[in-house]
C-alpha atoms as a PDB file:
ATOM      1  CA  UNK A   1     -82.393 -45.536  15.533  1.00  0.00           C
ATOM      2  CA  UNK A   2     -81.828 -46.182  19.235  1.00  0.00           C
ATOM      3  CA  UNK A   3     -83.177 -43.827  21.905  1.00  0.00           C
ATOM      4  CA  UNK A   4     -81.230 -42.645  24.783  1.00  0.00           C
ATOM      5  CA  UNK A   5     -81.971 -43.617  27.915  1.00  0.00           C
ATOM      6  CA  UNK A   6     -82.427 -41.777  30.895  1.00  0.00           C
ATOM      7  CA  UNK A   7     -79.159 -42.192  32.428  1.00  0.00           C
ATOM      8  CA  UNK A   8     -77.425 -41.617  28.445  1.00  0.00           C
ATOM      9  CA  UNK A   9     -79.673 -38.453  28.221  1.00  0.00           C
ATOM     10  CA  UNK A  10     -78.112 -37.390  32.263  1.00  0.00           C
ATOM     11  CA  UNK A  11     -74.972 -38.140  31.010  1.00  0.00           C
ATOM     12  CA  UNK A  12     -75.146 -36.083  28.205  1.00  0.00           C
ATOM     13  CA  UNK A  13     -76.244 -33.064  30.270  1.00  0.00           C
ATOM     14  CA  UNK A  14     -73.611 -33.688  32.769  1.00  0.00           C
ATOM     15  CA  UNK A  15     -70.830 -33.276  30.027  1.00  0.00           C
ATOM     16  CA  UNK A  16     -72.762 -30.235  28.687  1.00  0.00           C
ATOM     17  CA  UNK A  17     -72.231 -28.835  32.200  1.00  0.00           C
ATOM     18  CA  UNK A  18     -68.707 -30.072  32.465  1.00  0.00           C
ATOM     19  CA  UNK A  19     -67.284 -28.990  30.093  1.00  0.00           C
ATOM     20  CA  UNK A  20     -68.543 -24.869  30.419  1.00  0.00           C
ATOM     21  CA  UNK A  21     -67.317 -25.135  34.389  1.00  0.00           C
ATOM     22  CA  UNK A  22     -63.586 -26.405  32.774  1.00  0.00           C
ATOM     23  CA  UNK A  23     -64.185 -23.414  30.221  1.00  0.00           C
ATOM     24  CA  UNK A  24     -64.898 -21.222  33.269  1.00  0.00           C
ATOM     25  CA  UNK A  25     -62.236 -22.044  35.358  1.00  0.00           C
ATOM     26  CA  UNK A  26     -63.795 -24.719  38.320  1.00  0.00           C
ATOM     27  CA  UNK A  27     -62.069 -27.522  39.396  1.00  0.00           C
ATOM     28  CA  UNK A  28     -63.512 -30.595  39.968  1.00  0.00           C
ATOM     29  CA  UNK A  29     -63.031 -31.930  43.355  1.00  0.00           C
ATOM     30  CA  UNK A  30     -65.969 -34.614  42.329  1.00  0.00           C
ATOM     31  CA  UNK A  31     -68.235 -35.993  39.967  1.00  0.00           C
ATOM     32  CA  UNK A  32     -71.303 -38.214  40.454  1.00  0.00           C
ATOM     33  CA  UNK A  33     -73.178 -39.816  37.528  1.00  0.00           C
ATOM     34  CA  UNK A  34     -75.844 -41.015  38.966  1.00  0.00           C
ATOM     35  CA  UNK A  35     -78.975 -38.476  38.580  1.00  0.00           C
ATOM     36  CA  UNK A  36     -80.487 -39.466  42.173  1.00  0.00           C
ATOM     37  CA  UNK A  37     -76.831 -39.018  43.865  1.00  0.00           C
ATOM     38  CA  UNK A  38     -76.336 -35.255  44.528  1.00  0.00           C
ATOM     39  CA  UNK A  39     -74.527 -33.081  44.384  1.00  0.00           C
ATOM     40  CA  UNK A  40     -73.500 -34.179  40.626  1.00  0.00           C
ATOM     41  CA  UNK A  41     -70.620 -31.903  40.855  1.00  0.00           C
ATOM     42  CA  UNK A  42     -68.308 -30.690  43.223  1.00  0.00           C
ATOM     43  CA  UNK A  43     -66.049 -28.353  42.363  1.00  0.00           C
ATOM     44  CA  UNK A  44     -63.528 -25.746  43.711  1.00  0.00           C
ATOM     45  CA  UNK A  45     -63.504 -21.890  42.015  1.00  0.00           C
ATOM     46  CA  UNK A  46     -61.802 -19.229  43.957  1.00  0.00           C
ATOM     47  CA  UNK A  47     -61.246 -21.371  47.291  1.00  0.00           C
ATOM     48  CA  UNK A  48     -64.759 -21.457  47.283  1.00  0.00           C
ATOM     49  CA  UNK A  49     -66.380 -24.856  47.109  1.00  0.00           C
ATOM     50  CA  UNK A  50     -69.154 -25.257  44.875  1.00  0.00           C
ATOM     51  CA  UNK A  51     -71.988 -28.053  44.961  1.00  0.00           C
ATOM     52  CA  UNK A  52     -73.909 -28.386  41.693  1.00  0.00           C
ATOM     53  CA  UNK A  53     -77.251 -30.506  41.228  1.00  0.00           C
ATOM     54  CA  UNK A  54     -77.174 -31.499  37.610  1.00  0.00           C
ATOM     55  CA  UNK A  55     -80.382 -32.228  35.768  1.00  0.00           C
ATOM     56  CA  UNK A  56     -81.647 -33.377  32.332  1.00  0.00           C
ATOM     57  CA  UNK A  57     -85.102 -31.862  31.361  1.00  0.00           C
ATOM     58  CA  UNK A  58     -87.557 -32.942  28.559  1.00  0.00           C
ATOM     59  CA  UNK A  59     -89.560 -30.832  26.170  1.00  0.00           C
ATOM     60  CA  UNK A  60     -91.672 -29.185  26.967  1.00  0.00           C
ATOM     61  CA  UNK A  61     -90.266 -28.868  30.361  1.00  0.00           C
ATOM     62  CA  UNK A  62     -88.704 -25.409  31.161  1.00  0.00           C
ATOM     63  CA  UNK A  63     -84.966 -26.427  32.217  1.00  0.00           C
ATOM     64  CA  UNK A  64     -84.975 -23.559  34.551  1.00  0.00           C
ATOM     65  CA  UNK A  65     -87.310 -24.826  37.133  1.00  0.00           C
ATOM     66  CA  UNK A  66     -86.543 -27.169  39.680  1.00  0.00           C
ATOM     67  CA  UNK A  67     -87.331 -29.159  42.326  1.00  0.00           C
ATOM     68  CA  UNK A  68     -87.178 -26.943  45.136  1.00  0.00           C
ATOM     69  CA  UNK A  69     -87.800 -29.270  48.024  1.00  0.00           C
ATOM     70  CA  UNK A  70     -83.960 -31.272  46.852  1.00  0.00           C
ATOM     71  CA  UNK A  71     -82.368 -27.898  46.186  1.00  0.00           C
ATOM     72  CA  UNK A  72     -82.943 -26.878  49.595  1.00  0.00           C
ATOM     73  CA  UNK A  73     -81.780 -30.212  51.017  1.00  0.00           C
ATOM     74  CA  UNK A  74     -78.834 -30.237  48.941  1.00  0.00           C
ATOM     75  CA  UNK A  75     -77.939 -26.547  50.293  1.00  0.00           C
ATOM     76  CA  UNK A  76     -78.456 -27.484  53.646  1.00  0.00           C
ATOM     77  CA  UNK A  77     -75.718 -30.029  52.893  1.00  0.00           C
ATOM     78  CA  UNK A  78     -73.647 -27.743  51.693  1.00  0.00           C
ATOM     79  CA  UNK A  79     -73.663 -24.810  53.839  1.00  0.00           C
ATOM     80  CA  UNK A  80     -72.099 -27.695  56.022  1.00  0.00           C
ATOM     81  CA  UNK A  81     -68.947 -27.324  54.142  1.00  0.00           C
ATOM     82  CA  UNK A  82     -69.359 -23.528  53.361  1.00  0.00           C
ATOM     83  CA  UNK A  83     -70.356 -24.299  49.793  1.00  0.00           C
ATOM     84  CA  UNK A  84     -72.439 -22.692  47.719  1.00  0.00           C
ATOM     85  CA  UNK A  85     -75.152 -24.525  45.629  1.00  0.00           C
ATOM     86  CA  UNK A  86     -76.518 -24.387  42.081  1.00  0.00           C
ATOM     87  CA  UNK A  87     -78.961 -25.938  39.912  1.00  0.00           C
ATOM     88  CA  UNK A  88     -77.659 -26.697  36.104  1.00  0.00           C
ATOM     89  CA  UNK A  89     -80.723 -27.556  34.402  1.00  0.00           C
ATOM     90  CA  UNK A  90     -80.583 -29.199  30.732  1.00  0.00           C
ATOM     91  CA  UNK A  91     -82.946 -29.092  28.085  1.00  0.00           C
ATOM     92  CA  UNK A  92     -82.638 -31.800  25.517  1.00  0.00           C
ATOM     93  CA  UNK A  93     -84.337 -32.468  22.121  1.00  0.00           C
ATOM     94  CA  UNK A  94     -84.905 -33.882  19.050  1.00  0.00           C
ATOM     95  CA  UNK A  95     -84.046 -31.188  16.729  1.00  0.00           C
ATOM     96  CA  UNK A  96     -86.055 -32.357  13.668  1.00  0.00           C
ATOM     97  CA  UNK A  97     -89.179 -32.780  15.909  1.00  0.00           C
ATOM     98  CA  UNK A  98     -88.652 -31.664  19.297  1.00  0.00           C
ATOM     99  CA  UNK A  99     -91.856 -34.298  20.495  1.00  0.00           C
ATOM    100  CA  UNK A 100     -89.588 -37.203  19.768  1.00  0.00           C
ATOM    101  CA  UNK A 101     -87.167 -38.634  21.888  1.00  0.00           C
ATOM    102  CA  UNK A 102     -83.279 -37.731  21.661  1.00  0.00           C
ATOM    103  CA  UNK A 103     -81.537 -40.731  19.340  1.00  0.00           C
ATOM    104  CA  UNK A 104     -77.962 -41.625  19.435  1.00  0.00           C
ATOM    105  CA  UNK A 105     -75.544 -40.003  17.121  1.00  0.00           C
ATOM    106  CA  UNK A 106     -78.756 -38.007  15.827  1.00  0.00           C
ATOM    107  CA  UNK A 107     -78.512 -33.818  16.145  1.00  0.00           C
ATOM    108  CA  UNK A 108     -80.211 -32.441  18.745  1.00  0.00           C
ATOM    109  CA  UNK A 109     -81.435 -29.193  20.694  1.00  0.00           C
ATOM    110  CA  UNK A 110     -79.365 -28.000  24.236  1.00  0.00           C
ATOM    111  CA  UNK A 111     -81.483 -25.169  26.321  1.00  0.00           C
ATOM    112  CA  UNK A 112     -78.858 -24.393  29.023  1.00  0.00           C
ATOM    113  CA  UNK A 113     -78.399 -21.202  29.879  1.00  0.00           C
ATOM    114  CA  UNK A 114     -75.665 -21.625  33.149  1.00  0.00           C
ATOM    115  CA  UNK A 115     -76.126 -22.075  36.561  1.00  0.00           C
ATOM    116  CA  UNK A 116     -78.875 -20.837  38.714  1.00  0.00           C
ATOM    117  CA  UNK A 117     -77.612 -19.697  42.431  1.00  0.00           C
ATOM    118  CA  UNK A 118     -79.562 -21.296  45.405  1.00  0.00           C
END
């Protein structure tokens, strides 16, 4: 059994979060896979343009807290453009022992609960 890595395991929670924006309607203006690149997303709902900081988070970790000091750099970007700016944390696990890593093509656990405003 192979672990994911960390950029398989960002990539994974950047497809969660991709595919519930499609569901909800945003449009991606664009995408950036690399987890120390922000804004992940950028994306268009309403005429209003949207910057979203996309981040996978381990268990224990709560997927709702973040990193304050970036989220208020990366809003401070975007109020440049009139956007508005969200956090989309994603909590992965194992789901037959949440302590062990996430393996490929193995089930696991997704804590995301939607975007969190800035």
């Amino acid at each position: 059994m192979k672990a994911l890595s960390a950029q398989e395991l960002h990539n994974l929670a950047m497809n969660i979060v991709g595919k519930k924006l499609e569901a909800e309607g945003y449009e991606f203006m664009g995408v950036n896979s690399k987890p120390k690149k922000n804004p992940q997303f950028v994306c268009l709902k309403n005429k209003v343009l949207h910057f979203i900081v996309v981040r996978n988070v381990a268990y224990p970790n709560n997927p709702k807290e973040y990193d304050l000091e970036l989220m208020l750099k990366v809003k401070k970007q975007a109020m440049k453009f009139e956007a508005l700016t969200y956090y989309a944390g994603v909590g992965l696990s194992n789901a037959q022992d949440q302590n062990s890593p996430v393996f490929l093509n193995q089930p696991y656990i997704v804590d995301y609960e939607g975007l969190i405003e800035i």
